[in-house]
C-alpha atoms as a PDB file:
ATOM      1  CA  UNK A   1     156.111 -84.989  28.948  1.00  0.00           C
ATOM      2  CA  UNK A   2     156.921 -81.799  30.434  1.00  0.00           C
ATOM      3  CA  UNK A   3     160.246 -80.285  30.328  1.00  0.00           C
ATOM      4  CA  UNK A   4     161.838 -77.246  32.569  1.00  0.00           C
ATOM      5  CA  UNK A   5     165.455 -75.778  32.338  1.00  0.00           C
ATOM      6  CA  UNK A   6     166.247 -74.050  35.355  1.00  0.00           C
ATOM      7  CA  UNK A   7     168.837 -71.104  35.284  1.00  0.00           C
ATOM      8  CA  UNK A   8     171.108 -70.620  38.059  1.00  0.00           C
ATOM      9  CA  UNK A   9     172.424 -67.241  37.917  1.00  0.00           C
ATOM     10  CA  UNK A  10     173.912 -67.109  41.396  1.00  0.00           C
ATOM     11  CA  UNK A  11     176.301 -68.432  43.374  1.00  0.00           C
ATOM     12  CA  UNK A  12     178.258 -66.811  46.727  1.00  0.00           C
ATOM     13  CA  UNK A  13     176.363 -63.455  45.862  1.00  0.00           C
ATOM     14  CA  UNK A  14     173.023 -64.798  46.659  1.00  0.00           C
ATOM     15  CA  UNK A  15     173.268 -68.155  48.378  1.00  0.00           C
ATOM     16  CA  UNK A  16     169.181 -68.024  48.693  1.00  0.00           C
ATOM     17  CA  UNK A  17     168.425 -67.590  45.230  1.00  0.00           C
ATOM     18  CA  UNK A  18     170.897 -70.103  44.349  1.00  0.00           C
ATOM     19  CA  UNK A  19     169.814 -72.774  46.213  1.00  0.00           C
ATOM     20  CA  UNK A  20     166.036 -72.182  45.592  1.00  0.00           C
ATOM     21  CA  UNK A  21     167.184 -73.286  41.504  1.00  0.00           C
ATOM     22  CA  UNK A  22     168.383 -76.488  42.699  1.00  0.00           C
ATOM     23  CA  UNK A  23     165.352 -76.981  44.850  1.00  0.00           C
ATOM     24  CA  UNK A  24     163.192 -76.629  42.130  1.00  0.00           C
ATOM     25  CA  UNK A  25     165.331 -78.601  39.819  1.00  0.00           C
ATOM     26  CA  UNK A  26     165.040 -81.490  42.043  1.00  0.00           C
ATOM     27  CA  UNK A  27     160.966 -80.992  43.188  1.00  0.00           C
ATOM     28  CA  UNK A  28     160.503 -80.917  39.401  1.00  0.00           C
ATOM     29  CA  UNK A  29     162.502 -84.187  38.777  1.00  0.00           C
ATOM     30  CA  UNK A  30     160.816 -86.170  41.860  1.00  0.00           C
ATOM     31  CA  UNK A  31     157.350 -85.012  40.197  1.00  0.00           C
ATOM     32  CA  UNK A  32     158.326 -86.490  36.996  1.00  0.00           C
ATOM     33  CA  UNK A  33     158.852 -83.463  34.921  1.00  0.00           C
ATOM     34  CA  UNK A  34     162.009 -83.951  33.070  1.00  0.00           C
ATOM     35  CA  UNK A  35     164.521 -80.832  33.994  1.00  0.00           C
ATOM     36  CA  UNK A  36     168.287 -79.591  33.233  1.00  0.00           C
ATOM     37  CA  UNK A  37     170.200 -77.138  35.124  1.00  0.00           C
ATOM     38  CA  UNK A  38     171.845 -74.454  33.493  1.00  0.00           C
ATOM     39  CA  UNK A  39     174.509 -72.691  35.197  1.00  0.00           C
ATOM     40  CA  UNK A  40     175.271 -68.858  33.831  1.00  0.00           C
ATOM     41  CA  UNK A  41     176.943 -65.759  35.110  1.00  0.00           C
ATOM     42  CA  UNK A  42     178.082 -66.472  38.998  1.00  0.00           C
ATOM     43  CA  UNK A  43     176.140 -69.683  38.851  1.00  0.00           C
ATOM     44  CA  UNK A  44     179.050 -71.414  36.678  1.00  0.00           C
ATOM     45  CA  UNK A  45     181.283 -71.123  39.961  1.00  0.00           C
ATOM     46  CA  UNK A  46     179.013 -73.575  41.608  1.00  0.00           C
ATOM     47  CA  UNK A  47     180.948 -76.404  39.731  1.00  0.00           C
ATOM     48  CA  UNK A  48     184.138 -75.479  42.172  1.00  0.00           C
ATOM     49  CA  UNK A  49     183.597 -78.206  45.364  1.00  0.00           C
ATOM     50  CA  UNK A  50     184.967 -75.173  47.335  1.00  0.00           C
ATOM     51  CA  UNK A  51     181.880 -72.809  46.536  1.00  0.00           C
ATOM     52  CA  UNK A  52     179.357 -75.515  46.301  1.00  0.00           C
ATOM     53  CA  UNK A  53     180.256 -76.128  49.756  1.00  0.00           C
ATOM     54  CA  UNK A  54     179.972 -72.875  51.459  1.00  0.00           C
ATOM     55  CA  UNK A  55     176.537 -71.900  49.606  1.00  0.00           C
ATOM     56  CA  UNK A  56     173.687 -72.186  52.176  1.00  0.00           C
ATOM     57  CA  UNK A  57     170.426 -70.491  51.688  1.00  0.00           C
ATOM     58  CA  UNK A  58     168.116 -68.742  54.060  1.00  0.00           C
ATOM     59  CA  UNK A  59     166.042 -72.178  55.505  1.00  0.00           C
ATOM     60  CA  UNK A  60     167.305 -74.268  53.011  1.00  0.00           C
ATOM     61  CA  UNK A  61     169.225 -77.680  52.629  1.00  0.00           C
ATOM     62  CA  UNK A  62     173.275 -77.316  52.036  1.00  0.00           C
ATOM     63  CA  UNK A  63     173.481 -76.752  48.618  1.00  0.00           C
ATOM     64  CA  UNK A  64     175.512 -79.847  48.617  1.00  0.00           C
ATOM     65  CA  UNK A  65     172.864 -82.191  49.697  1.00  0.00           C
ATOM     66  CA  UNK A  66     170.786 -80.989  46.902  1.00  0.00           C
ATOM     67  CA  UNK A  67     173.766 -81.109  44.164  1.00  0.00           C
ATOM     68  CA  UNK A  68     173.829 -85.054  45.501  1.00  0.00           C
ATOM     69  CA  UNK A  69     169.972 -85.252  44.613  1.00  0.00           C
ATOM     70  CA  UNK A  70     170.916 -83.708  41.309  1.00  0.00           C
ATOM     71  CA  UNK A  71     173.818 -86.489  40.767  1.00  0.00           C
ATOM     72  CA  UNK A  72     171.258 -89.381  41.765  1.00  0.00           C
ATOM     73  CA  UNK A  73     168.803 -88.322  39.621  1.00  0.00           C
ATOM     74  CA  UNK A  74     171.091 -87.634  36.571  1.00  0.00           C
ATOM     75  CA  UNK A  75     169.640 -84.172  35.906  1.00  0.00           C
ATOM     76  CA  UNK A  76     171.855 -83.003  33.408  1.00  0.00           C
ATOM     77  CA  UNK A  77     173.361 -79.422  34.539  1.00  0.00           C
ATOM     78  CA  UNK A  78     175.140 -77.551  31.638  1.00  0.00           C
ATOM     79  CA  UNK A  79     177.787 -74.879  32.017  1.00  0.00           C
END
């Protein structure tokens, strides 16, 4: 089986680039490849509900609908 880790390294700096991780994190997982998030530098501040919440990339989903996806799909995300 495949595996990916994605690495978020954004957060509030660079909503765009932070919410294209968690896209691919979640197209990975619905293709079948088995993924983890892992959440360095800025990106460790997406685990506060309050940033997670106002991150919105550029023709994205809310971050929070795909941190949902994440949750269902018990991608594990380490800090």
């Amino acid at each position: 089986m495949k595996k990916i880790l994605v690495v978020v390294t954004h957060a509030t700096d660079d909503p765009t680039k932070s919410t294209l991780a968690f896209v691919t994190a979640v197209g990975a997982h619905e293709a079948g490849i088995e993924v983890g998030i892992a959440l360095l530098g800025e990106g460790a501040y997406l685990t506060k509900e309050a940033v997670a919440k106002s991150v919105h990339g550029v023709g994205l989903p809310p971050l929070t609908e795909l941190i949902e996806k994440v949750v269902k799909g018990n991608i594990p995300v380490y800090v």
